[in-house]
C-alpha atoms as a PDB file:
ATOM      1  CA  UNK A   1      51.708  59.878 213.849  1.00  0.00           C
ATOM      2  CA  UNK A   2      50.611  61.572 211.027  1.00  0.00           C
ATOM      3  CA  UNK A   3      52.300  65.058 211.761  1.00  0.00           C
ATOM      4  CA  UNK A   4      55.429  62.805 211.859  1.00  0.00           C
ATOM      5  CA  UNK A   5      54.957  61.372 208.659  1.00  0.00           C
ATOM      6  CA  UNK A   6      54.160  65.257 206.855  1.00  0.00           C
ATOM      7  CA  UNK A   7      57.145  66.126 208.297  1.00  0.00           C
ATOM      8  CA  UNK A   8      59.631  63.397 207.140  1.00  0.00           C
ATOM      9  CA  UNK A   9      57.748  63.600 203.306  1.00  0.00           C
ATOM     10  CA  UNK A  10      59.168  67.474 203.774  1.00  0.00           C
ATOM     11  CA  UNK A  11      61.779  67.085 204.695  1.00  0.00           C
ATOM     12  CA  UNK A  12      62.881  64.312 201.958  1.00  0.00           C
ATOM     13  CA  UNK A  13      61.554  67.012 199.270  1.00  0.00           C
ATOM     14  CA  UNK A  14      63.532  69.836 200.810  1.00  0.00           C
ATOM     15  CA  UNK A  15      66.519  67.426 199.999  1.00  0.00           C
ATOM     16  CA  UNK A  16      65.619  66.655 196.504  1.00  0.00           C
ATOM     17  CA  UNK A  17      65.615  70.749 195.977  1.00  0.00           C
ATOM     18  CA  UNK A  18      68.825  70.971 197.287  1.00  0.00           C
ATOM     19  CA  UNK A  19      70.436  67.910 194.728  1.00  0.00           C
ATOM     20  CA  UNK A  20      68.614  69.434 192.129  1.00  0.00           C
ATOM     21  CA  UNK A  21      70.463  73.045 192.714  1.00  0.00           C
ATOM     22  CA  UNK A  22      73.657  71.305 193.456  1.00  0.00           C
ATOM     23  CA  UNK A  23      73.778  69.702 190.153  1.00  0.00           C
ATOM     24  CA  UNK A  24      72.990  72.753 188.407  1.00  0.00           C
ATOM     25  CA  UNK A  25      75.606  75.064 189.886  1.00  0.00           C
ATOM     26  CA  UNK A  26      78.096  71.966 189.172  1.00  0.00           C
ATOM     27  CA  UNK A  27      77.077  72.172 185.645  1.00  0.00           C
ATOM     28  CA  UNK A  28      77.655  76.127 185.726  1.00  0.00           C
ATOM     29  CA  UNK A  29      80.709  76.102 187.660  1.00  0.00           C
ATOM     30  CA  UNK A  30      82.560  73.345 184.538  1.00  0.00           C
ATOM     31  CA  UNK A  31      81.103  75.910 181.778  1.00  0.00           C
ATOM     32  CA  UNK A  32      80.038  72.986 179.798  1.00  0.00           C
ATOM     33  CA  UNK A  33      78.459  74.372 176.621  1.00  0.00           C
ATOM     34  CA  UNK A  34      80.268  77.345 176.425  1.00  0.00           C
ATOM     35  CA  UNK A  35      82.575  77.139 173.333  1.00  0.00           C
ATOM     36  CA  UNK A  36      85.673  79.760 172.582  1.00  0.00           C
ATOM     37  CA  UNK A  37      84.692  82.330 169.803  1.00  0.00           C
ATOM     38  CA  UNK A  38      87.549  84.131 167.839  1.00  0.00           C
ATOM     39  CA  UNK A  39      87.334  87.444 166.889  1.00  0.00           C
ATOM     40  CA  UNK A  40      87.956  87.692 163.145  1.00  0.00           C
ATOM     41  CA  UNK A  41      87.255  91.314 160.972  1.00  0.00           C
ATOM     42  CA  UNK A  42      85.659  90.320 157.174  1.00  0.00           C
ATOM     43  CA  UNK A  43      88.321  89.089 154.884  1.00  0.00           C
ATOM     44  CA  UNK A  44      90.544  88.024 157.575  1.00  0.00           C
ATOM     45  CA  UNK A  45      92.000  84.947 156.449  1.00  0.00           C
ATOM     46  CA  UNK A  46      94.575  84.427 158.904  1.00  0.00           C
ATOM     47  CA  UNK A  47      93.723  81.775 162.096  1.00  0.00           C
ATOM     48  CA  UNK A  48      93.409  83.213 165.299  1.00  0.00           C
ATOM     49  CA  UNK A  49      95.577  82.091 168.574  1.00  0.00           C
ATOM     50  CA  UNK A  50      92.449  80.747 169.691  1.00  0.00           C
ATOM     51  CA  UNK A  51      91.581  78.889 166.660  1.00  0.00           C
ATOM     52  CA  UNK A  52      95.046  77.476 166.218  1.00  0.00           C
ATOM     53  CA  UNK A  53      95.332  76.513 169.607  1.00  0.00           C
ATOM     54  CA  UNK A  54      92.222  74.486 169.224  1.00  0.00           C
ATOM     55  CA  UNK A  55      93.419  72.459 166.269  1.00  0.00           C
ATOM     56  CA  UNK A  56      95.782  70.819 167.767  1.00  0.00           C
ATOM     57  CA  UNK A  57      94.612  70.382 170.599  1.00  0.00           C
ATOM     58  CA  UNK A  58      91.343  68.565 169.422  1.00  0.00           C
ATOM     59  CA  UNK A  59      93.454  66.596 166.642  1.00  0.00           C
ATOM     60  CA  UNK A  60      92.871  63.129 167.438  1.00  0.00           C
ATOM     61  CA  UNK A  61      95.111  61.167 164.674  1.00  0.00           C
ATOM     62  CA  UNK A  62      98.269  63.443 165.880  1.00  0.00           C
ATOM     63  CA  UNK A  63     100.261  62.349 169.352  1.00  0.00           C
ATOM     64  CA  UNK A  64      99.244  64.497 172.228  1.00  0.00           C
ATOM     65  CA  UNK A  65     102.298  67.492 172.101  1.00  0.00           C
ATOM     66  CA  UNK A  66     102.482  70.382 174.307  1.00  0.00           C
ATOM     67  CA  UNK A  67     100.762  73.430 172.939  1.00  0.00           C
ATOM     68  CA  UNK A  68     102.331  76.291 171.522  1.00  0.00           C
ATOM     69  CA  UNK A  69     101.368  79.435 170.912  1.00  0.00           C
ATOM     70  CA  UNK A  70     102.412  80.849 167.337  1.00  0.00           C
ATOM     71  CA  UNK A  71     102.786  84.131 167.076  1.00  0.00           C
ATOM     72  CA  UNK A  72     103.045  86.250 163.411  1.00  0.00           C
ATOM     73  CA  UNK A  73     106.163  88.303 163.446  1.00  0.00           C
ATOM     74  CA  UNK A  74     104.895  91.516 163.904  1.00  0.00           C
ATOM     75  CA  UNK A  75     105.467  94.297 160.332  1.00  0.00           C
ATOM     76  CA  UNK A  76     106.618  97.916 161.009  1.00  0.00           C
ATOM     77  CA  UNK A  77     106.873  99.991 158.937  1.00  0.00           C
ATOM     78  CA  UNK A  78     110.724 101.557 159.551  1.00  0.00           C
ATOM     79  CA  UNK A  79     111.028 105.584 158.769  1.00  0.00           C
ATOM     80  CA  UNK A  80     114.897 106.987 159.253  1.00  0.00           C
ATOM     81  CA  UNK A  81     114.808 109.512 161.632  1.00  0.00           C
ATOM     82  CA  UNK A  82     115.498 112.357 161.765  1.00  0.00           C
ATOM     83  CA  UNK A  83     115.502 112.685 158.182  1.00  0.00           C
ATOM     84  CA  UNK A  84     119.282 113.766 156.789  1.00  0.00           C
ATOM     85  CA  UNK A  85     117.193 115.527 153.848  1.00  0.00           C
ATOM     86  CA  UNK A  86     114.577 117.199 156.025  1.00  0.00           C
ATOM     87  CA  UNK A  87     116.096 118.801 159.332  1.00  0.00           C
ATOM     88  CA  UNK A  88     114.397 122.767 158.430  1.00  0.00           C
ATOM     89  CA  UNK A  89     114.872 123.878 162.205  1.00  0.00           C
ATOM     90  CA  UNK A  90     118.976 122.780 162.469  1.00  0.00           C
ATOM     91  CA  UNK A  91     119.066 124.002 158.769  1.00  0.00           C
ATOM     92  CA  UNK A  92     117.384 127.573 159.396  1.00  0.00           C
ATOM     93  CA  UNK A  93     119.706 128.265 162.081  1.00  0.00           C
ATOM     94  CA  UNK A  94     122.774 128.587 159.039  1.00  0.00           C
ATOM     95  CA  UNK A  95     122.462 131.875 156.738  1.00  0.00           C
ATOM     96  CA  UNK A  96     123.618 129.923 154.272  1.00  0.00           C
ATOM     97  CA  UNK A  97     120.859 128.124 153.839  1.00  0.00           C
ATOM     98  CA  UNK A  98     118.433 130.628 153.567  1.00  0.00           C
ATOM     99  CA  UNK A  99     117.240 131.458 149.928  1.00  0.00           C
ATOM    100  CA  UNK A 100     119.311 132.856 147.560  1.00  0.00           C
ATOM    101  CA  UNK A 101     122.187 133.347 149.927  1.00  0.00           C
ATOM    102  CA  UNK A 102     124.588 130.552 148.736  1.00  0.00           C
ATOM    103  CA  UNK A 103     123.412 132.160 145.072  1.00  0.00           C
ATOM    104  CA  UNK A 104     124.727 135.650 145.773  1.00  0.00           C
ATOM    105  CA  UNK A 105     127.721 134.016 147.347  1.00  0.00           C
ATOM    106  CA  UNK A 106     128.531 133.096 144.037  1.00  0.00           C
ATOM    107  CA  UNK A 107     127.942 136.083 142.096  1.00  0.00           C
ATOM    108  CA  UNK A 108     129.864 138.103 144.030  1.00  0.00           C
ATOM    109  CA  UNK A 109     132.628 135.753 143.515  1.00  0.00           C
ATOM    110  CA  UNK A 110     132.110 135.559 139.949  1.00  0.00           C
ATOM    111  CA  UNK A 111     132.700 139.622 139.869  1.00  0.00           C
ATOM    112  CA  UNK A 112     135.919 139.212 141.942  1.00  0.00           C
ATOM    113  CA  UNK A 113     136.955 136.786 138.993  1.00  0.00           C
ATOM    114  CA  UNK A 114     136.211 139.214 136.710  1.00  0.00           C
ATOM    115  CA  UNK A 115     138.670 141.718 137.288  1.00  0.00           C
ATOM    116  CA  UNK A 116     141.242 139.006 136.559  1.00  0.00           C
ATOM    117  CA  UNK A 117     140.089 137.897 132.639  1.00  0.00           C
ATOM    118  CA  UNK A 118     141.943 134.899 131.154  1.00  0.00           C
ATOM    119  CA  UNK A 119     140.507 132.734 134.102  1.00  0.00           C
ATOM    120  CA  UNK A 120     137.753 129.869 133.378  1.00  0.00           C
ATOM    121  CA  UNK A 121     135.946 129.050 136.137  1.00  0.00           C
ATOM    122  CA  UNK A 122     135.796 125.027 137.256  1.00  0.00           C
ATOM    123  CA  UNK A 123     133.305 125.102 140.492  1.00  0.00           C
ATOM    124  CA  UNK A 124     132.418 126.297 143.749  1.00  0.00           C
ATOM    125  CA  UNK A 125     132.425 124.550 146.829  1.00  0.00           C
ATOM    126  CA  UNK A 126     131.363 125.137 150.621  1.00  0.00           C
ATOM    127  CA  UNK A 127     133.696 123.481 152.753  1.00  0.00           C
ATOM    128  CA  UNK A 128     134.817 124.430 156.319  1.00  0.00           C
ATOM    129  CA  UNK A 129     138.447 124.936 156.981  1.00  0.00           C
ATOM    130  CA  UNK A 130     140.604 123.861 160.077  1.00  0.00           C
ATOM    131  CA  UNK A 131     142.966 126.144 160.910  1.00  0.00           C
ATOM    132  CA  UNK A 132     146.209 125.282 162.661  1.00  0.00           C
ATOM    133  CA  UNK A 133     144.686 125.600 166.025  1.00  0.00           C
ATOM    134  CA  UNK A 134     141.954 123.602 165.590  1.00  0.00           C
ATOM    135  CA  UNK A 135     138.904 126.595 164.839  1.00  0.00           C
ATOM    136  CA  UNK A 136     136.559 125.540 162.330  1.00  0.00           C
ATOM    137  CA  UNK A 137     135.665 128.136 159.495  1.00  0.00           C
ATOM    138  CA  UNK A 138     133.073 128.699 156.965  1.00  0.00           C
ATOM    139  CA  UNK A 139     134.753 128.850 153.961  1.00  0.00           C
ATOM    140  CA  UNK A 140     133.390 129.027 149.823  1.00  0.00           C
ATOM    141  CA  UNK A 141     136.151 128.150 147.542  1.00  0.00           C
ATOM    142  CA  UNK A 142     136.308 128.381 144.276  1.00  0.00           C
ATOM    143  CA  UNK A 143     138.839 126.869 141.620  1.00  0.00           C
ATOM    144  CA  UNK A 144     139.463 128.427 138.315  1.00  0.00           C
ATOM    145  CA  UNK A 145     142.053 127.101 135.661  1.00  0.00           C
ATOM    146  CA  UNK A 146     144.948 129.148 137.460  1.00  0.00           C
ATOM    147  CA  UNK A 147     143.614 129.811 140.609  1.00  0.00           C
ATOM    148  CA  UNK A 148     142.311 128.504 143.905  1.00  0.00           C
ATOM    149  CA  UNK A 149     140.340 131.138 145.907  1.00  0.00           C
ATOM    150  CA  UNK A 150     139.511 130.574 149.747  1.00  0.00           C
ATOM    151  CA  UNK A 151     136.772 132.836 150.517  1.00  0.00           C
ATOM    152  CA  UNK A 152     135.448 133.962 153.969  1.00  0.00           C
ATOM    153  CA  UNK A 153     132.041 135.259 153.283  1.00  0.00           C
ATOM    154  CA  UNK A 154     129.703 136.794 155.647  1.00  0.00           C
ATOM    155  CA  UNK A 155     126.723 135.380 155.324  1.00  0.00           C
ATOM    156  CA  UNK A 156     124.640 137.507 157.650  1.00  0.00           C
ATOM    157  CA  UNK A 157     125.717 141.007 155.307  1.00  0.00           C
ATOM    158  CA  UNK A 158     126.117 139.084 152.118  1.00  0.00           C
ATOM    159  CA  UNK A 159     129.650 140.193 151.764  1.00  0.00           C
ATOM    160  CA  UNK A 160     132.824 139.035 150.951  1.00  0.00           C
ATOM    161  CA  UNK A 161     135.372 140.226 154.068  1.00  0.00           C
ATOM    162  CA  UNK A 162     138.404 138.328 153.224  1.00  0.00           C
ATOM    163  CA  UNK A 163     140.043 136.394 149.778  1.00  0.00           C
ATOM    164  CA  UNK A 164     142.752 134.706 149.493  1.00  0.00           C
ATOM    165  CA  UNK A 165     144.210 134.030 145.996  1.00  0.00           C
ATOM    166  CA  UNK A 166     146.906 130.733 145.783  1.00  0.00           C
ATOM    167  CA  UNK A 167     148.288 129.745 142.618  1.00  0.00           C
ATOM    168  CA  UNK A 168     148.013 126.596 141.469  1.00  0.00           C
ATOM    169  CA  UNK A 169     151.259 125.964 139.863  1.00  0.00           C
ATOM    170  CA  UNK A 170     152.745 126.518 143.376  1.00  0.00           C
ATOM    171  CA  UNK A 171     150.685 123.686 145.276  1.00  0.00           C
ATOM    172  CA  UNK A 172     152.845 120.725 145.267  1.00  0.00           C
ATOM    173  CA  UNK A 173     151.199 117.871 147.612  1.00  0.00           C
ATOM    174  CA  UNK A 174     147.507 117.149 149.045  1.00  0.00           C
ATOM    175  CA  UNK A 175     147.199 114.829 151.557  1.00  0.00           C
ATOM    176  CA  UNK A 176     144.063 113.179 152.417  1.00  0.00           C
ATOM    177  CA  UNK A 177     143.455 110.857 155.871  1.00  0.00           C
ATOM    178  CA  UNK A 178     141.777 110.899 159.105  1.00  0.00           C
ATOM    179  CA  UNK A 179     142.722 113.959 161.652  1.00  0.00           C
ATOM    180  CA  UNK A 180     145.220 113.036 164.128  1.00  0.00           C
ATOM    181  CA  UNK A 181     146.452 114.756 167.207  1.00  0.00           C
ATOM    182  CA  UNK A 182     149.536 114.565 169.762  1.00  0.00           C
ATOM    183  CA  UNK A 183     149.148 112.171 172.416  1.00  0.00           C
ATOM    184  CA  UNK A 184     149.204 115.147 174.820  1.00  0.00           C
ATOM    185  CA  UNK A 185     146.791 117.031 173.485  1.00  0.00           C
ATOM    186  CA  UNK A 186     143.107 117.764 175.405  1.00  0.00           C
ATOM    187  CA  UNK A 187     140.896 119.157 172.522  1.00  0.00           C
ATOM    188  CA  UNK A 188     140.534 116.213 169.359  1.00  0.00           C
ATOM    189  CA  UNK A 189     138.267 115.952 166.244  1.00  0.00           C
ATOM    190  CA  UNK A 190     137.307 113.097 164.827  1.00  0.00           C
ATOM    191  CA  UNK A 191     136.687 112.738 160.943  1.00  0.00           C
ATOM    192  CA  UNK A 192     138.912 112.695 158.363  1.00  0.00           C
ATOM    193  CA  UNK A 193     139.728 115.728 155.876  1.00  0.00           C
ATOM    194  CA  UNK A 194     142.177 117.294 153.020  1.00  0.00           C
ATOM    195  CA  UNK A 195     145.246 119.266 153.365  1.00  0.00           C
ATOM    196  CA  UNK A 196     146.966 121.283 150.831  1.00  0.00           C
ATOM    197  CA  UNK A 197     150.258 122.306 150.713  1.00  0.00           C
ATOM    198  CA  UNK A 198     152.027 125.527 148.945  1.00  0.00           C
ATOM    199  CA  UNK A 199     155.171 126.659 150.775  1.00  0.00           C
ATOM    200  CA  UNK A 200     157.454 125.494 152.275  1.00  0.00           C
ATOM    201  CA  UNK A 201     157.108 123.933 156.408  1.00  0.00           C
ATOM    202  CA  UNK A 202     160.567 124.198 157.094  1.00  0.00           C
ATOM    203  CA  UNK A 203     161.026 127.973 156.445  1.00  0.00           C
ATOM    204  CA  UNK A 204     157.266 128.598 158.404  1.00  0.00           C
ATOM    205  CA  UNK A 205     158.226 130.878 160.913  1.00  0.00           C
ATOM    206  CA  UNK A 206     157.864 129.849 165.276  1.00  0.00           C
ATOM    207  CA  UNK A 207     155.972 132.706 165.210  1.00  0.00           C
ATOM    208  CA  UNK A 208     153.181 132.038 162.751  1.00  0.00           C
ATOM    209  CA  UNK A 209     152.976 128.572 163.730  1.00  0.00           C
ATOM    210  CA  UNK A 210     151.969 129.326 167.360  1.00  0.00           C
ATOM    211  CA  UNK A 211     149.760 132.561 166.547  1.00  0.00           C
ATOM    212  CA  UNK A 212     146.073 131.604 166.084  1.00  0.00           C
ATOM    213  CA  UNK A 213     145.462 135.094 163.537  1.00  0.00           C
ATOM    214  CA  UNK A 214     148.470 134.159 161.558  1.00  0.00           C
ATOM    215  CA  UNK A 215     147.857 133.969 157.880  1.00  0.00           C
ATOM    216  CA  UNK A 216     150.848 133.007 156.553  1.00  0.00           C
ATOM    217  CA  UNK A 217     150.874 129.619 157.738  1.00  0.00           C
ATOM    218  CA  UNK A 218     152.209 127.495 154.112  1.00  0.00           C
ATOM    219  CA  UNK A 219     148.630 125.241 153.881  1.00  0.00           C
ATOM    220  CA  UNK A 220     145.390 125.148 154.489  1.00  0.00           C
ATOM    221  CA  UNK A 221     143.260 121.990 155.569  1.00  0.00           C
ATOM    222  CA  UNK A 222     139.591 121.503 155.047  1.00  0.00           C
ATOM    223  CA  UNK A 223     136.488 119.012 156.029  1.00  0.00           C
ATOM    224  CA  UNK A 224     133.080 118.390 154.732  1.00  0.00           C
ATOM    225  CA  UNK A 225     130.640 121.477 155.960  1.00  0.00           C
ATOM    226  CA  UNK A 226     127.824 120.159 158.504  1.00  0.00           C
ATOM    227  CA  UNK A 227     125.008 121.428 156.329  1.00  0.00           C
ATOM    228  CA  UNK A 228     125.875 119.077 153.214  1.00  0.00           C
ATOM    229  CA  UNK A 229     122.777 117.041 153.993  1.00  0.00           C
ATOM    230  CA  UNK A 230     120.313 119.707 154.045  1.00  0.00           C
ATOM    231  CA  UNK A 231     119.390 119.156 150.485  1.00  0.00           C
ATOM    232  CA  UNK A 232     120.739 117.597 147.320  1.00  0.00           C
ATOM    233  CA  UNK A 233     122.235 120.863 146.390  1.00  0.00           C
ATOM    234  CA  UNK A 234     124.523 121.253 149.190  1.00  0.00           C
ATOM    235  CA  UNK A 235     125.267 117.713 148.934  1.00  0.00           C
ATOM    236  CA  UNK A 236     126.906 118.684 145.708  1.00  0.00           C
ATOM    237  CA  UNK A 237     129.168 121.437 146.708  1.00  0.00           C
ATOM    238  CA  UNK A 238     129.773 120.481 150.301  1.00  0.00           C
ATOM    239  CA  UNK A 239     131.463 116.993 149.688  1.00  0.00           C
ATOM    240  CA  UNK A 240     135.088 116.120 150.335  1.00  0.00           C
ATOM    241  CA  UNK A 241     134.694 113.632 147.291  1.00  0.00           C
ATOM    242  CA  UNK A 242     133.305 116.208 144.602  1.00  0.00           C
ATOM    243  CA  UNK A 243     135.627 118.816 145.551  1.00  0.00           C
ATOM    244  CA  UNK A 244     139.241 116.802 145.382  1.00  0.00           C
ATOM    245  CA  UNK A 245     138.577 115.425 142.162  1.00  0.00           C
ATOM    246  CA  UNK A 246     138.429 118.355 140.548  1.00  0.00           C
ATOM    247  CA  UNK A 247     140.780 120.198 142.411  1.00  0.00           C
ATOM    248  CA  UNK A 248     143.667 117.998 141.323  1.00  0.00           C
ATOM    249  CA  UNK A 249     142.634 117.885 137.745  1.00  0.00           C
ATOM    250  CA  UNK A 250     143.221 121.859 137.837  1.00  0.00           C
ATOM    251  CA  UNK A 251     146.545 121.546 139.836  1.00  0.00           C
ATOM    252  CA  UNK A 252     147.614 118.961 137.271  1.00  0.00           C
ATOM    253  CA  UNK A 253     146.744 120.843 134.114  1.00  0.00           C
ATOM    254  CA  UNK A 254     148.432 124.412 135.671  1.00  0.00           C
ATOM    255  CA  UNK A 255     151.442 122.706 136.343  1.00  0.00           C
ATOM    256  CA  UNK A 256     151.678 121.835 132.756  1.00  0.00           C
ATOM    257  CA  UNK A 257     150.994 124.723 131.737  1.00  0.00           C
ATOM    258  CA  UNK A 258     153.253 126.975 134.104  1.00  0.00           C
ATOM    259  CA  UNK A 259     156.583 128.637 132.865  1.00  0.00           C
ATOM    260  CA  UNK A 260     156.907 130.445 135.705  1.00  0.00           C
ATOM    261  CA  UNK A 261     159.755 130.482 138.539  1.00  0.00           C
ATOM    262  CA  UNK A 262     156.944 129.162 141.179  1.00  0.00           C
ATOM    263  CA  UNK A 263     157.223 126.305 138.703  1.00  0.00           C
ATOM    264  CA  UNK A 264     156.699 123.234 140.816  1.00  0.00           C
ATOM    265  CA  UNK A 265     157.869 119.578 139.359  1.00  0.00           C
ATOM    266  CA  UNK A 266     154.585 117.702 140.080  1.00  0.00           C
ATOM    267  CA  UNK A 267     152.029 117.251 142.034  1.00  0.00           C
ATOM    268  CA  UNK A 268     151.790 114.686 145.021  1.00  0.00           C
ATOM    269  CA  UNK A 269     148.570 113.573 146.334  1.00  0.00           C
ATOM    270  CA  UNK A 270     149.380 110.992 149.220  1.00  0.00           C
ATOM    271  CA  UNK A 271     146.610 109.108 151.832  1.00  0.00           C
ATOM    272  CA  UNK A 272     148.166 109.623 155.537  1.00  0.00           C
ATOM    273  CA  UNK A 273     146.678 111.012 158.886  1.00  0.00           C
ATOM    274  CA  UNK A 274     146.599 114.719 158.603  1.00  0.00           C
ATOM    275  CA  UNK A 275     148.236 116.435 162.196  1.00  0.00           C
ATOM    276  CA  UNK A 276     146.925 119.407 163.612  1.00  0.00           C
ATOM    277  CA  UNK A 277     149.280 120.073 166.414  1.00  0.00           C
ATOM    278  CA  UNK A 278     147.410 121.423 169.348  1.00  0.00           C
ATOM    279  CA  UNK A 279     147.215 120.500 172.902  1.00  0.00           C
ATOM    280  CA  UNK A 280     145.447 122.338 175.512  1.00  0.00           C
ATOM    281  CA  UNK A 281     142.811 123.841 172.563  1.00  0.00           C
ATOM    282  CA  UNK A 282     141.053 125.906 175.154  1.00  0.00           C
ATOM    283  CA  UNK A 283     140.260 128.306 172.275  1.00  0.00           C
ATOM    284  CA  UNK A 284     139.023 125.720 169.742  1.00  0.00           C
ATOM    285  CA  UNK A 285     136.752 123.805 172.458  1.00  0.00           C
ATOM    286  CA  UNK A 286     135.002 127.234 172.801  1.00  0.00           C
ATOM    287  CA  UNK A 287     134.972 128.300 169.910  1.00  0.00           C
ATOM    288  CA  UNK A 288     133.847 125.131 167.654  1.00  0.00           C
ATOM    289  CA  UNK A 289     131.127 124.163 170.705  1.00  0.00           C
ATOM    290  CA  UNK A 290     129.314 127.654 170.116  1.00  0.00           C
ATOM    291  CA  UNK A 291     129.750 127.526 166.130  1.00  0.00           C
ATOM    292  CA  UNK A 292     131.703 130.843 166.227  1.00  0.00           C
ATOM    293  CA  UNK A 293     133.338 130.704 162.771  1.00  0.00           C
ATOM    294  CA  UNK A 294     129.653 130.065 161.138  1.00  0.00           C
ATOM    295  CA  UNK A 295     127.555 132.618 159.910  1.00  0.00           C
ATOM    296  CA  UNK A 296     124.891 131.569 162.724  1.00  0.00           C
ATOM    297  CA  UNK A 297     121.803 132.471 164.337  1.00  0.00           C
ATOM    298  CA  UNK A 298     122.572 133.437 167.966  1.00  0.00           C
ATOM    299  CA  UNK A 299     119.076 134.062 168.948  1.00  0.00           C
ATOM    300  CA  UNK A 300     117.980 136.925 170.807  1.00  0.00           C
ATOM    301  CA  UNK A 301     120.193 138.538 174.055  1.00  0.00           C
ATOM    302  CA  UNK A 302     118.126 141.037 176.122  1.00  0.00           C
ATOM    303  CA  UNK A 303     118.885 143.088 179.219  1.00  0.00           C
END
């Protein structure tokens, strides 16, 4: 009787253990006690998600809402890139950006000019010309008081391989517009440029109109050289906007001043689409793809 008893008294304390532990890991398993901490640096005035969320949540005088998290639009800081200002690898690949090589450029041009005295000077601009099959050019020109020169200058040899000399009393229309192209034709530009006009269309010849090397075709057309954002200089002399200006004022001023037979009545500057009549432009794709008519770094060819 008594071994009975020992063993029921055990067995009632084994189950008092086993409430005890129960009620403990119950207390563990609901966390009570533990609170949320927010991470804040020194300084930090701002409220945390956490500490936001827990504000209205706990608010007892405010109607029960669904919580939201609020989120502070995030502040970056934006940075144009690439920079039009700052591009030194697609810059170093154009002589004409290397030191002192637009600058002797000019000073050979100014000793061309000065076998030719009476002349005064008005700028010098680096534009690139369209011919009438499409092929881009590097061309510097350079407008005097009687004269506008269109220079092809070799970069690479810092020489001056061809000049052509038109006189201003005999330019009689400019025409500035967006490039346009027959409705046929496979090779188009987009962009808009300026034409200028010193002969005659009508007495161009079928000949020199449908030979790429001609250079007697009556006008010349020109767009804004893809190295004017380089720096602030080229900016200067490689805008459409700078150039046209000025040009004008020169044609304007020769034509009042011409007594000449090339005598022209007056000068016509009209907006319209500029054609460059061209269709299959096999040459032109090639050649304006690869930069040809740019004094350009080719890179090294080995065998």
């Amino acid at each position: 009787m008594l071994a009975i008893l020992q063993t029921s008294k055990q067995h009632r304390q084994l189950n008092i253990q086993e409430g005890e532990q129960a009620e403990k890991m119950s207390k563990i398993g609901s966390f009570e006690g533990f609170q949320p901490v927010s991470l804040k640096q020194e300084g930090d005035d701002q409220p945390s998600e956490t500490d936001q969320l827990s504000t209205e949540e706990g608010d007892p005088g405010k109607d029960p809402e669904p919580s939201r998290i609020s989120r502070q639009p995030s502040v970056t800081e934006s940075t144009l890139y690439p920079n039009p200002y700052h591009q030194p690898y697609v810059s170093r690949k154009y002589f004409v950006t290397r030191p002192g090589a637009i600058e002797t450029a000019m000073e050979d041009l100014k000793g061309h000019m000065a076998k030719t005295p009476g002349e005064t000077i008005q700028g010098f601009w680096l534009l690139t010309e369209i011919d009438h099959w499409n092929n881009e050019k590097e061309r510097i020109l350079l407008v005097t008081d009687k004269t506008l020169l269109i220079c092809k200058y070799d970069f690479i040899m810092l020489s001056c391989v061809q000049l052509q000399r038109i006189p201003l009393s005999a330019v009689y229309r400019i025409c500035l517009g967006k490039f346009v192209f027959p409705g046929m034709s496979l090779d188009k530009r987009q962009g808009e440029g300026l034409r200028i006009y010193w002969g005659s269309l009508e007495q161009q010849s079928l000949l020199s109109r449908w030979n790429p090397w001609s250079t007697e075709v009556p006008y010349a057309t020109f767009t804004e050289h893809p190295m004017k954002y380089t720096s602030e200089k080229f900016l200067e002399i490689c805008k459409l906007s700078g150039f046209t200006p000025k040009l004008v004022a020169a044609i304007q001023n020769a034509h009042k001043n011409s007594t000449g037979s090339g005598r022209r009545k007056g000068l016509m500057v009209l907006t319209e689409p500029i054609l460059i009549e061209t269709y299959m432009g096999l040459m032109s794709f090639i050649g304006n793809r690869n930069k040809l008519g740019y004094s350009l770094a080719r890179g090294s060819i080995g065998f």
